[in-house]
Protein backbone atom coordinates (compact mmCIF):
# COMPACT_ATOMS: atom_id res chain seq x y z
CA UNK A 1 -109.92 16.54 72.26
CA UNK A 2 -111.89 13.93 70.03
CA UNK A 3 -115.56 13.97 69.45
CA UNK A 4 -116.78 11.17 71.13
CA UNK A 5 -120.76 9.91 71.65
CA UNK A 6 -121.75 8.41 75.06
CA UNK A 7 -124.63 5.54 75.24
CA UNK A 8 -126.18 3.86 78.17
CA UNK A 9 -128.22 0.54 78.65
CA UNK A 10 -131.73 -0.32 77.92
CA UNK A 11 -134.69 -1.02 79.90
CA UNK A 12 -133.68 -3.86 82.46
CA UNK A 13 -135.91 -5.79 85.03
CA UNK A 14 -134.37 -6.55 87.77
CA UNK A 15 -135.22 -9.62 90.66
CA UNK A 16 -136.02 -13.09 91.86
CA UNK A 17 -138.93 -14.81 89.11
CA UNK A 18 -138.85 -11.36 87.15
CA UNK A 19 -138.95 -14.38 83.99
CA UNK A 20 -142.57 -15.01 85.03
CA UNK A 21 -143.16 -10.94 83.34
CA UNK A 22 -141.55 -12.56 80.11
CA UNK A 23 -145.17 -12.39 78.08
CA UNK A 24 -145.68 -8.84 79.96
CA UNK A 25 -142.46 -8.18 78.00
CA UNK A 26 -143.77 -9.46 74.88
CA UNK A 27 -147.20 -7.35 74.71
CA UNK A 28 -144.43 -4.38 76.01
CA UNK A 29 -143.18 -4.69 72.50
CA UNK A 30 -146.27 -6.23 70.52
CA UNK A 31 -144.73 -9.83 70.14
CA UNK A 32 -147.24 -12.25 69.42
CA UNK A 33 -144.95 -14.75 67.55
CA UNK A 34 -141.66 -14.74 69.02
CA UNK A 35 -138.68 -16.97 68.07
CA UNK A 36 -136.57 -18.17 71.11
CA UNK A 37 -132.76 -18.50 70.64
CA UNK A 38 -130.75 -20.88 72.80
CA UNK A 39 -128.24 -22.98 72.90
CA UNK A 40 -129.01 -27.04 71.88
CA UNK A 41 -127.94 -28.28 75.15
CA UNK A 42 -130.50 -25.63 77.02
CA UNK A 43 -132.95 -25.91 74.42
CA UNK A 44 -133.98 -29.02 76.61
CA UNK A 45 -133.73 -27.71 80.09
CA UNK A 46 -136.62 -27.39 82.62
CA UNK A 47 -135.68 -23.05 82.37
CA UNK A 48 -137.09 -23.47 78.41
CA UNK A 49 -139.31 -25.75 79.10
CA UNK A 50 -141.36 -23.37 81.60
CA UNK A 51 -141.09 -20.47 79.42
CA UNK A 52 -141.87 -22.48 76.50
CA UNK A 53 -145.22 -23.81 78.60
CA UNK A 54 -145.50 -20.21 80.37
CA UNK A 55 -146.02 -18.11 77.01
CA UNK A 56 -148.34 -21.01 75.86
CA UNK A 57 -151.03 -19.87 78.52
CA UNK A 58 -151.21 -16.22 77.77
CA UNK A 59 -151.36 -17.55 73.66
CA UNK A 60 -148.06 -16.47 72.69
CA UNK A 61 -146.96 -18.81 69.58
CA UNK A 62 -143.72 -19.07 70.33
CA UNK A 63 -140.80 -21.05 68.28
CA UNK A 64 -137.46 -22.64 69.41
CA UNK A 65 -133.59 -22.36 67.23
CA UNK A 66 -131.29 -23.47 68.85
CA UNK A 67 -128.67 -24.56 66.27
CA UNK A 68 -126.51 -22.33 68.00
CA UNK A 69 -122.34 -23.63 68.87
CA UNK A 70 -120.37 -22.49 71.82
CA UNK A 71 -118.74 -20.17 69.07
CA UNK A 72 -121.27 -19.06 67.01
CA UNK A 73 -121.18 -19.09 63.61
CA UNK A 74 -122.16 -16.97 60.69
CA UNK A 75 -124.16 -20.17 59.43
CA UNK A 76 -126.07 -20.16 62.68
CA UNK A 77 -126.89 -16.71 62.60
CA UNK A 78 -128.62 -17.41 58.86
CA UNK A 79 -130.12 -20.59 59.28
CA UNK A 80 -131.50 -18.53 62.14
CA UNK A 81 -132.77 -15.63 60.18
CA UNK A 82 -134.45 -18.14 57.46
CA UNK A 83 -136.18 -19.99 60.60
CA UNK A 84 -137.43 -16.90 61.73
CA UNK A 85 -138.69 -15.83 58.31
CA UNK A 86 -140.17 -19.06 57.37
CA UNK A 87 -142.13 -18.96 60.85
CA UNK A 88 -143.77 -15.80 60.42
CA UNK A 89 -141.85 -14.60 64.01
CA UNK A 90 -142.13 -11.06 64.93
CA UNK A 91 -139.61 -10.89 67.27
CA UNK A 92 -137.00 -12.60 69.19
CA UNK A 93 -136.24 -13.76 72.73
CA UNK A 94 -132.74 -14.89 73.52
CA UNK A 95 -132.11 -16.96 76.28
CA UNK A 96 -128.56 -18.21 77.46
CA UNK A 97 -125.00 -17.37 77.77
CA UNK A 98 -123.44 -14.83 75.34
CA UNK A 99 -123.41 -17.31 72.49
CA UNK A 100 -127.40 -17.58 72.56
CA UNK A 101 -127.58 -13.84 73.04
CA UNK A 102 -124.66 -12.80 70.05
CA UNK A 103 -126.79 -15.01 67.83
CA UNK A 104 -130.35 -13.85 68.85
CA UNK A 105 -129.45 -10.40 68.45
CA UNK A 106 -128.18 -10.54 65.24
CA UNK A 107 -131.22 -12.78 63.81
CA UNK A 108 -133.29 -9.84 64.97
CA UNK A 109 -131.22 -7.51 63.06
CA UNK A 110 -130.49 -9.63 59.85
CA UNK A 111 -134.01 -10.37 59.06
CA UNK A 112 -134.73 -7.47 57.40
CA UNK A 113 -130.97 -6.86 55.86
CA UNK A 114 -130.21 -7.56 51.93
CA UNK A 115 -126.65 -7.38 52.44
CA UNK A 116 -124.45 -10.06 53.73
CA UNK A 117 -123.97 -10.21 57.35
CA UNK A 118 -119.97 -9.32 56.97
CA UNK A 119 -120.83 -6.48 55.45
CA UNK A 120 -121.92 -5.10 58.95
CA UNK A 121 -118.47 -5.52 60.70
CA UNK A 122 -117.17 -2.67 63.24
CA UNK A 123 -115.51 -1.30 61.07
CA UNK A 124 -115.58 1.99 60.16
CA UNK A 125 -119.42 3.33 59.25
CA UNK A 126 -120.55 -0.08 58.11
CA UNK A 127 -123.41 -0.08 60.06
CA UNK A 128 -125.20 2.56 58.18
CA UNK A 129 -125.46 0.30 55.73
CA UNK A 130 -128.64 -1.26 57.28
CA UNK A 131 -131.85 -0.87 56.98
CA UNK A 132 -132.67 0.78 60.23
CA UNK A 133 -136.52 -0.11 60.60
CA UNK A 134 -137.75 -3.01 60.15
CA UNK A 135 -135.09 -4.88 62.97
CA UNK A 136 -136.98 -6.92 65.01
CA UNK A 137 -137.50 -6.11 68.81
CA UNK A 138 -135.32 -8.41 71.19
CA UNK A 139 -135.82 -9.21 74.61
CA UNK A 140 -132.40 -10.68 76.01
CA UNK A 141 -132.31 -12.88 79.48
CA UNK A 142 -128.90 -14.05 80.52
CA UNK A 143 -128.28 -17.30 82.16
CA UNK A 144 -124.60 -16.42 82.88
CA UNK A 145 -123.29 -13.60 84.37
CA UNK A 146 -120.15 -12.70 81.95
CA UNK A 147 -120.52 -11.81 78.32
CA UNK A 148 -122.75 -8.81 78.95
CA UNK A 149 -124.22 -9.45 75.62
CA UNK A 150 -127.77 -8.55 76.91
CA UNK A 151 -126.52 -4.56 77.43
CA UNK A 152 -124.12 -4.97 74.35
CA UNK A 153 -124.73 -2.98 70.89
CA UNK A 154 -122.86 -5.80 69.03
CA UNK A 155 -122.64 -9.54 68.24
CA UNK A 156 -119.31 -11.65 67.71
CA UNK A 157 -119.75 -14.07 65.16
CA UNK A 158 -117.09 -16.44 63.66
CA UNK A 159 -116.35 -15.87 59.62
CA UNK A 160 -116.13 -20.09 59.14
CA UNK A 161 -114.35 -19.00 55.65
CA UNK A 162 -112.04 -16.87 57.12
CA UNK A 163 -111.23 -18.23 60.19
CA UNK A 164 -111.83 -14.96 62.19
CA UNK A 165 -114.33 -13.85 64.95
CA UNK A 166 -115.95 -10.59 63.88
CA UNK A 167 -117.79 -7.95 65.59
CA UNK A 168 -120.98 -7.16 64.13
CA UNK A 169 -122.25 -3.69 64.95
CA UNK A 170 -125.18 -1.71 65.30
CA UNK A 171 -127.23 0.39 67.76
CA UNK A 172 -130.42 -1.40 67.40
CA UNK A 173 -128.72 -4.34 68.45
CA UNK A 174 -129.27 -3.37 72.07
CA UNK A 175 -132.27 -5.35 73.25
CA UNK A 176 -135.35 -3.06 73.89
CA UNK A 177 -136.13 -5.17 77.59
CA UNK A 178 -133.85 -7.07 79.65
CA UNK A 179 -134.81 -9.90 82.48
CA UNK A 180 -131.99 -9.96 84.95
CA UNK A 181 -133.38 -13.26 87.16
CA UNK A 182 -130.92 -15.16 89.40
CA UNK A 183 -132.98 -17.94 89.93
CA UNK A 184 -131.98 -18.56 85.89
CA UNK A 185 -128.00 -18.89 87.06
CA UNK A 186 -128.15 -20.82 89.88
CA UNK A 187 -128.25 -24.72 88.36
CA UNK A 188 -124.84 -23.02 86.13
CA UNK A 189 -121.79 -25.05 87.27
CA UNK A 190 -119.04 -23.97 89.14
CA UNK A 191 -116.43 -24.39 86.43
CA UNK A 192 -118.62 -22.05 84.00
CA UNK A 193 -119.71 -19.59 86.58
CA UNK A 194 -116.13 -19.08 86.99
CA UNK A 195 -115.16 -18.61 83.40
CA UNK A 196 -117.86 -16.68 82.75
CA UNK A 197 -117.41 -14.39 85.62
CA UNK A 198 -113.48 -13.96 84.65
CA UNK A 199 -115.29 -12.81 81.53
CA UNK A 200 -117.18 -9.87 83.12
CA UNK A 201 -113.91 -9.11 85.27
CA UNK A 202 -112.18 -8.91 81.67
CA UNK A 203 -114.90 -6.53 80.32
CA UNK A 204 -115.06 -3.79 83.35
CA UNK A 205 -110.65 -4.02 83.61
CA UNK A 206 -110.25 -3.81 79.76
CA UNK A 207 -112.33 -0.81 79.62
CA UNK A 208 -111.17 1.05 82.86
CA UNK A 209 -107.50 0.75 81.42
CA UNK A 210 -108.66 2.05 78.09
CA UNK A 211 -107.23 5.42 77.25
CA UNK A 212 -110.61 6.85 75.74
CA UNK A 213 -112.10 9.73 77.43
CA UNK A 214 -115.41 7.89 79.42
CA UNK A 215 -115.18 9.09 82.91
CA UNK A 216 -119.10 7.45 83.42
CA UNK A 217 -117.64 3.87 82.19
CA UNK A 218 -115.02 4.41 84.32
CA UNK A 219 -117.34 4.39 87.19
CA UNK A 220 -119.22 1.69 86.49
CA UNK A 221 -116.20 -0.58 85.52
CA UNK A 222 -114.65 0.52 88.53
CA UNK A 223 -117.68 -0.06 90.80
CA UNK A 224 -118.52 -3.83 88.42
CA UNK A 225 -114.78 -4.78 89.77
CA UNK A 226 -115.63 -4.38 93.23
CA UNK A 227 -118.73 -6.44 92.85
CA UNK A 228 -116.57 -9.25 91.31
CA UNK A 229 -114.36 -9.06 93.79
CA UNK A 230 -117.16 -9.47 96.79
CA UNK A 231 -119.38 -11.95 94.76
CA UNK A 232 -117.64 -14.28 92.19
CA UNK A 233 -115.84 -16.54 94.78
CA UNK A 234 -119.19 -17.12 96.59
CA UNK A 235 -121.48 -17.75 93.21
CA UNK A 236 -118.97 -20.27 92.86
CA UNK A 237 -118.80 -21.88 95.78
CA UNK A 238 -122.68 -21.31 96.94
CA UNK A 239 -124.76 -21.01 93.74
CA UNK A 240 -127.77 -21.35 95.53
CA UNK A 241 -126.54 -17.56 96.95
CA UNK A 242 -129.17 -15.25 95.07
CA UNK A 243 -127.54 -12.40 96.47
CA UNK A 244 -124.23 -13.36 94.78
CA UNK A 245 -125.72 -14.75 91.64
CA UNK A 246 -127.65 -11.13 91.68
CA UNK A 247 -124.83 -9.48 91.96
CA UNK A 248 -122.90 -11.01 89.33
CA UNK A 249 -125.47 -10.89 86.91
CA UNK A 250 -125.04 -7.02 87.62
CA UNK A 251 -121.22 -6.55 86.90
CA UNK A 252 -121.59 -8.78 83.86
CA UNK A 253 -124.19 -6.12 82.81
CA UNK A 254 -121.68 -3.54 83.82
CA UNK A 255 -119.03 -4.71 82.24
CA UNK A 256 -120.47 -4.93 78.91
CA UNK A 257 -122.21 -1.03 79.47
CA UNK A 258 -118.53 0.28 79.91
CA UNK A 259 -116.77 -1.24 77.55
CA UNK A 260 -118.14 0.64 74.52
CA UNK A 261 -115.00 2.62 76.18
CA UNK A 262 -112.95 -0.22 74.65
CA UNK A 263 -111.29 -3.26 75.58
CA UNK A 264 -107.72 -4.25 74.51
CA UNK A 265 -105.13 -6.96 74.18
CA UNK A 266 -106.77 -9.25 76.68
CA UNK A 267 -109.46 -9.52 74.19
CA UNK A 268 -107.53 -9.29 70.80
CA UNK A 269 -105.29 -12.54 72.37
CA UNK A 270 -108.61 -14.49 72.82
CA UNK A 271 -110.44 -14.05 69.86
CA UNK A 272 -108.40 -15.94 67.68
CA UNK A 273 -107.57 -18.51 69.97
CA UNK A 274 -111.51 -18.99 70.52
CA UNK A 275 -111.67 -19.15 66.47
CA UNK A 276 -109.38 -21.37 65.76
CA UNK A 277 -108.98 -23.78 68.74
CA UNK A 278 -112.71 -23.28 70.15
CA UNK A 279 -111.70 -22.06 73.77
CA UNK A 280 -114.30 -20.85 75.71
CA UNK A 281 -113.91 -17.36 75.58
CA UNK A 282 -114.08 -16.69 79.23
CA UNK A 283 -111.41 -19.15 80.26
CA UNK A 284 -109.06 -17.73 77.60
CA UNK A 285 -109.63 -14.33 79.28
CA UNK A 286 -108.98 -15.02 82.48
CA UNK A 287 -105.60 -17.02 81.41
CA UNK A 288 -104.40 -14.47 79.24
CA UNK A 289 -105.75 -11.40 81.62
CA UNK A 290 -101.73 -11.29 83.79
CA UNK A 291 -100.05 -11.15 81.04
CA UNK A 292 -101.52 -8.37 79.39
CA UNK A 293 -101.54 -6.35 82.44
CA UNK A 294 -97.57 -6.81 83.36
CA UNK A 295 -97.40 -5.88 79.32
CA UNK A 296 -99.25 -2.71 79.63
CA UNK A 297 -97.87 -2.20 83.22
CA UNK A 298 -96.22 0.82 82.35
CA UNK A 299 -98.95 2.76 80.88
CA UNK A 300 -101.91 1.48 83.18
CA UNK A 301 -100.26 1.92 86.92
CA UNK A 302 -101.93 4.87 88.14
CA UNK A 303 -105.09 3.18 86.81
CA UNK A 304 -104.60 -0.21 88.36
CA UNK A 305 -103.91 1.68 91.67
CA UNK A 306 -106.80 3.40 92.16
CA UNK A 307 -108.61 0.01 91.37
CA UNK A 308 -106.93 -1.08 94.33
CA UNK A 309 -107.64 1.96 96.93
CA UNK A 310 -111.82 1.07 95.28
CA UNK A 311 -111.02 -2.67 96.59
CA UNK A 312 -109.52 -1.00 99.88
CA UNK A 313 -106.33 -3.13 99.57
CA UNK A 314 -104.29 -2.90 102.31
CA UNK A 315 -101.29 -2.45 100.39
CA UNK A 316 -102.23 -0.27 97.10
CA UNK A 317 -99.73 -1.42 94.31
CA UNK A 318 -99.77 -2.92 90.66
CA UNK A 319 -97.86 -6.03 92.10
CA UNK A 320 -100.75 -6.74 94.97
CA UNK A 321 -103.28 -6.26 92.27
CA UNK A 322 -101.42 -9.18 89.91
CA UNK A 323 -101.36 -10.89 93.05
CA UNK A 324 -104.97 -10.78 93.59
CA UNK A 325 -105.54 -11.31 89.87
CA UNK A 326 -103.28 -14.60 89.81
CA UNK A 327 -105.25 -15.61 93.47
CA UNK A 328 -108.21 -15.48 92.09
CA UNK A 329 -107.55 -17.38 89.08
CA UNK A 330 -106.13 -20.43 91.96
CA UNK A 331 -108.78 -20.41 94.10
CA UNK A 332 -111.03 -20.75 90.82
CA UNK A 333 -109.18 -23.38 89.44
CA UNK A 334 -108.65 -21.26 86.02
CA UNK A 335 -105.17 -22.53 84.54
CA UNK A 336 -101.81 -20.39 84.60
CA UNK A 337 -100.82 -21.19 81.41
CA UNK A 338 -102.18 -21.21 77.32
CA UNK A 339 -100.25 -24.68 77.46
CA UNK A 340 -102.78 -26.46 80.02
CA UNK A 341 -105.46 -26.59 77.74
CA UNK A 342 -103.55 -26.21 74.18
CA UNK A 343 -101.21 -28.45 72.56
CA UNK A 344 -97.84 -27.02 70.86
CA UNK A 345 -98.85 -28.61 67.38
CA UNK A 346 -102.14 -26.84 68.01
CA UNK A 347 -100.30 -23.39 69.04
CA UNK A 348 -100.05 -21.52 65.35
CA UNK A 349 -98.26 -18.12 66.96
CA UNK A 350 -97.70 -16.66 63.68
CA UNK A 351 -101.38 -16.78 62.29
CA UNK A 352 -102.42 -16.09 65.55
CA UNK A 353 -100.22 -12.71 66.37
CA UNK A 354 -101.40 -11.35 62.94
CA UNK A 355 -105.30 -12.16 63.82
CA UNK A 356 -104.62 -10.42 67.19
CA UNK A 357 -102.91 -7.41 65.65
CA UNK A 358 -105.83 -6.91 63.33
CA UNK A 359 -108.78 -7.29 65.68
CA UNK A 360 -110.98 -4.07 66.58
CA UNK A 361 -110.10 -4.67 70.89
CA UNK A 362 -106.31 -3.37 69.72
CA UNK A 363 -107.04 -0.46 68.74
CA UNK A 364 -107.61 0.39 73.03
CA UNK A 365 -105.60 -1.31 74.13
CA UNK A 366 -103.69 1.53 76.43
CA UNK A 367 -100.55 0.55 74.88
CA UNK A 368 -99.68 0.80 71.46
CA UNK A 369 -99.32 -2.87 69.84
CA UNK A 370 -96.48 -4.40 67.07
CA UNK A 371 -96.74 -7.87 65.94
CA UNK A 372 -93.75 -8.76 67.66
CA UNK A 373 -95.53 -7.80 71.14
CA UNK A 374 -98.39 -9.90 70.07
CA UNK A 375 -96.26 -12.75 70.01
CA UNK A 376 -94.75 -12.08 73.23
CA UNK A 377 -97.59 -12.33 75.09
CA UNK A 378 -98.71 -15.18 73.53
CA UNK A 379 -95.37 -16.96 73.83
CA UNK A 380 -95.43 -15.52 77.90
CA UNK A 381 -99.06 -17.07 78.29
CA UNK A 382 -97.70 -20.46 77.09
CA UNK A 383 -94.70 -20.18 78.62
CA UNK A 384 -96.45 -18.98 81.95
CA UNK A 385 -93.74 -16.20 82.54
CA UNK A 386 -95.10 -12.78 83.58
CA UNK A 387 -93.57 -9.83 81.26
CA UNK A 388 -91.37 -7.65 83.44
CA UNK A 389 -92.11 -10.05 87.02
């Protein structure tokens, strides 16, 4: 039996308005100048624009970045990091989807660092590389209920040079207080509430099916599925529906608590398709999320039936869960196939197997990968053919 070390989320505020406690948060943890990451198109919505004017009033000096793309960038992090430096911040709120949050946390982190930021990959015992003290406290409040990012030890940043999303890695990248506030997700639109809830779906199935020995993260996947299943559909439909916006915000958080399990090939297909041809990373998820499972069918059965006796299925078997997978994806007008939304000229299967092969979600995947499966799956997701169906 391997030695393995079990962590669990931060502090997390929970309810309607709970953003209205953001400068609470900030005396919390003795931020009097923080720097607020977002997005460009956010940085102008009326959500910034009350914190912005709410942190004003109780004389918190806050600054904006928000030189942030929907695949962030190893430049953005920096320029970050030099805004934050030349600003005098002493700490950092991030506000947004994963993108905002990735970034945020790993300004907070970088600030203090002397080495590069590549340097701090998951790989290995990089991150004890850092210096461990002087990261910056981070306060995380999602606006979308998929990456997880705000309960997430990690940041994935795209290497521009190298053409390759990496994970950046280390404990202090959990924020020290997170604001979980539906009212922030309910203006999202339906076709990103979707993606981005296919994304948290991802996260708690990826690391249920994971071989690793995490019987708590099994739990809470397990239990962050069964909240998808009752809630996504209606966030989508009815934003306005706190309860479902609540409750997605939830198995997002879920999701990205239990995966510290692992992930797998659902995840190692998506990253470089989101490097290289700047898919949203939820969408390619959800597309490639079949095919992986009829791949790994024979390995993750057992599994993938007791995820249907949690959804009390009527009839427990891998083929009704595909089916309820594949249903999903309809009624949320996510596409069946890689070739809806990429070109063939655009589709570069041999760079792209290798850059799946190598990234750290293969590792757990529950079946062992070749390159030759890699391409399989990618050539099945633009095909639209389901291995083994």
């Amino acid at each position: 039996m391997n030695n393995i070390n079990w962590n669990y989320p931060t502090s997390i505020w929970i309810g309607k308005n709970r953003i209205r406690e953001l400068a609470s948060a900030c005396k919390n943890l003795s931020i009097n100048r923080p720097l607020l990451v977002t997005d460009e198109a956010f940085s102008t919505s009326e959500i910034i624009k009350n914190i912005l004017s709410d942190l004003k009033t109780k004389n918190l000096n806050c600054k904006i970045f928000s030189n942030i793309r929907g695949n962030p960038t190893g430049t953005n992090v920096m320029d970050g990091v030099d805004f934050y430096k030349k600003n005098s911040c002493d700490g950092v709120i991030a506000v947004g989807g994963g993108s905002s949050l990735d970034v945020g946390k790993a300004i907070a982190f970088m600030v203090p660092q002397t080495l590069p930021l590549w340097d701090f990959e998951d790989i290995g015992d990089n991150w004890t590389k850092a210096n461990s003290e002087k990261i910056s406290p981070i306060i995380a409040i999602p606006t979308t209920a998929g990456t997880g990012s705000e309960t997430g030890r990690a940041s994935v940043i795209l290497d521009e040079e190298a053409g390759l999303k990496k994970i950046i890695f280390h404990p202090k990248f959990l924020p020290s207080i997170v604001i979980l506030d539906p009212t922030l997700t309910i203006d999202l639109p339906k076709n990103l509430t979707a993606a981005t809830g296919m994304d948290a779906l991802a996260h708690n199935l990826e690391a249920y099916c994971s071989p690793s020995f995490h019987p708590m993260a099994d739990g809470i996947a397990l239990e962050g599925i069964r909240l998808i299943d009752k809630y996504l559909i209606e966030a989508v439909n009815n934003g306005s529906n706190l309860e479902a916006r609540m409750n997605m915000l939830a198995a997002a958080c879920m999701g990205s608590t239990a995966f510290q399990k692992g992930l797998g090939a659902i995840h190692s297909l998506s990253h470089p398709i989101n490097a290289l041809n700047n898919v949203h990373h939820g969408l390619s998820n959800a597309i490639f999320m079949p095919y992986v499972l009829t791949f790994n069918k024979d390995v993750i059965e057992k599994k993938i039936l007791k995820i249907c006796n949690h959804l009390e299925f009527k009839n427990e078997s891998f083929d009704e869960f595909i089916n309820w997978v594949l249903d999903l994806r309809k009624k949320l007008n996510i596409p069946h196939s890689l070739s809806e939304i990429i070109s063939e000229k655009d589709f570069d299967i041999e760079r792209l197997s290798k850059m799946a092969l190598s990234d750290p979600s293969t590792i757990t995947n529950p079946k062992k990968l070749t390159l030759n499966d890699m391409k399989i799956m990618y050539e099945n997701s633009m095909n639209g053919v389901l291995f083994n169906c």
